[in-house]
Protein backbone atom coordinates (compact mmCIF):
# COMPACT_ATOMS: atom_id res chain seq x y z
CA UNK A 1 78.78 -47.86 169.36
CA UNK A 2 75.30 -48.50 168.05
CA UNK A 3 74.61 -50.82 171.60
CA UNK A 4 76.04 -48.02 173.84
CA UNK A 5 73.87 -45.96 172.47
CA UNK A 6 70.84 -48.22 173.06
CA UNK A 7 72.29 -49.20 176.28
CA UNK A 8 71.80 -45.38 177.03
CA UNK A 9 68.54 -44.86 176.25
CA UNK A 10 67.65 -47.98 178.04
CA UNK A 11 68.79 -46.56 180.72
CA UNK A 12 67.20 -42.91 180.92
CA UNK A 13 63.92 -44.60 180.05
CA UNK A 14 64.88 -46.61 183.05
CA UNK A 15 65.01 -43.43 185.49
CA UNK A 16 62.28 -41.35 183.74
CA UNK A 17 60.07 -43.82 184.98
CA UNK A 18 61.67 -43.69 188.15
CA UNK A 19 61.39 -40.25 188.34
CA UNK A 20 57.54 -40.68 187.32
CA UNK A 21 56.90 -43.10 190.31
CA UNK A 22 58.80 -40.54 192.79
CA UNK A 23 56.79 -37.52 191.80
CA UNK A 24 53.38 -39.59 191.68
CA UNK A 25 54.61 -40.81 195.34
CA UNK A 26 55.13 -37.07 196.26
CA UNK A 27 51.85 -35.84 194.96
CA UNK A 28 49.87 -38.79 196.66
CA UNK A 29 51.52 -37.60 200.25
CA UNK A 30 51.03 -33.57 199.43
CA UNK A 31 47.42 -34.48 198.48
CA UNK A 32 47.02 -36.59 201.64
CA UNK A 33 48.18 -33.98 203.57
CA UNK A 34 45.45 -31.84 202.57
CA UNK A 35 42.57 -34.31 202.38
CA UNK A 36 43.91 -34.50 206.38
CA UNK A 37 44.14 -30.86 206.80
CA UNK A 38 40.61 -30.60 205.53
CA UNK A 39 39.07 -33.66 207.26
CA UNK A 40 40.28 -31.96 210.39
CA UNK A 41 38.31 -28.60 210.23
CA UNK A 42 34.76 -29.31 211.91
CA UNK A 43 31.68 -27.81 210.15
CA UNK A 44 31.61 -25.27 211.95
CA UNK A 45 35.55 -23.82 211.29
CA UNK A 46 34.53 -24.14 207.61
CA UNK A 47 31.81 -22.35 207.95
CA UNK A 48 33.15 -19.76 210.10
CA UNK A 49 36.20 -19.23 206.90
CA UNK A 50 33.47 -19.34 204.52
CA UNK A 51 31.89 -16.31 206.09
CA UNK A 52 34.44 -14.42 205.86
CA UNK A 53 34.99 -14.75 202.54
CA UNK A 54 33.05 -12.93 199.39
CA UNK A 55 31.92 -14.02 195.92
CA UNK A 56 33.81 -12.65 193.35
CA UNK A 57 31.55 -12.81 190.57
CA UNK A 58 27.92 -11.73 190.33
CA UNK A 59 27.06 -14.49 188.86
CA UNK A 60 27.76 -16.68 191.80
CA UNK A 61 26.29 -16.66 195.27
CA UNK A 62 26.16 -19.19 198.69
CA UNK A 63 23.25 -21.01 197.20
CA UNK A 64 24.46 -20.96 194.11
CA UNK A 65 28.46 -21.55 193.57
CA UNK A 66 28.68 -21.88 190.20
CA UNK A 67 31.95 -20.68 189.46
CA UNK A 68 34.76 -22.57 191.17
CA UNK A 69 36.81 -25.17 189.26
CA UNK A 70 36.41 -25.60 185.50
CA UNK A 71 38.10 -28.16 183.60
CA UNK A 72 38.32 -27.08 180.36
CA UNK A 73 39.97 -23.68 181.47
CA UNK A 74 41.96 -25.18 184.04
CA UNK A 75 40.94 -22.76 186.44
CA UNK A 76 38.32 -21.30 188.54
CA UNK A 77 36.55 -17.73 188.36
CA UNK A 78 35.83 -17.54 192.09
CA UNK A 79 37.74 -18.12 195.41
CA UNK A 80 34.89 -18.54 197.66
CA UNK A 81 32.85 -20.66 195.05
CA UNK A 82 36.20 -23.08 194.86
CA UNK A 83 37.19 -22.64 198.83
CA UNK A 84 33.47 -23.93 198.98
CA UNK A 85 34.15 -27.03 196.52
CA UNK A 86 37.57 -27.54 198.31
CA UNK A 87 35.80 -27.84 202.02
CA UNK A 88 33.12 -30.38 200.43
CA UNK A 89 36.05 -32.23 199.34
CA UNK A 90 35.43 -32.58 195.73
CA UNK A 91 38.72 -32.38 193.87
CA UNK A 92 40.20 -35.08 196.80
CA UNK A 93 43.22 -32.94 198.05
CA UNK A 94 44.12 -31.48 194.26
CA UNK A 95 44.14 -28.09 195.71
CA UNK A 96 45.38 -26.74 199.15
CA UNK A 97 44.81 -23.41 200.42
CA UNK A 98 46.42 -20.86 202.23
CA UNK A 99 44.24 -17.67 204.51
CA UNK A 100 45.48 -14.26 203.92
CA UNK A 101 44.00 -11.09 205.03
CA UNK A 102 43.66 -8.12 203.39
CA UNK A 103 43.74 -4.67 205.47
CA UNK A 104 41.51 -1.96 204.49
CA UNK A 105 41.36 1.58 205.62
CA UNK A 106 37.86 2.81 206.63
């Protein structure tokens, strides 16, 4: 009974590392995928979604972008300061992003 039951374990330890290897081969391609996606917008198609894009925080500004990712909360505290780190390249296809518009009455 005892070597079943180590037999077992063997076993799932066996496929949690398989299943460790197929996620880190997943997250390699998705990450890929956008370090292509990103490598394929020319300077001036970033630049052109950049400007139509506003700081969130007063804190922050073109010159300045001080308030995209942070790693000790995991997050960041403004899109266009992050959008700007993502188009430099800097977290190497961590994050992907999607446009959306937002339509405003005047």
């Amino acid at each position: 009974m005892k070597d079943y039951l180590e037999q077992l374990k063997a076993d799932r330890d066996k496929i949690d590392q398989q299943i460790k290897m197929e996620e880190d081969r997943i997250t390699a391609e998705k990450r890929s995928a956008v370090v292509n996606k990103i490598d394929a917008l020319t300077d001036e198609e970033k630049e052109n979604i950049l400007s139509h894009m506003s700081h969130s925080c007063t804190s922050c500004s073109d010159e300045y972008p001080c308030n995209g990712y942070s790693a000790y909360s995991r997050t960041y505290r403004c899109s266009k300061c992050m959008m700007i780190e993502i188009l430099n390249g800097e977290h190497g296809g961590k994050f992907d992003f999607e446009l959306d518009v937002s339509i405003i009455e005047v």
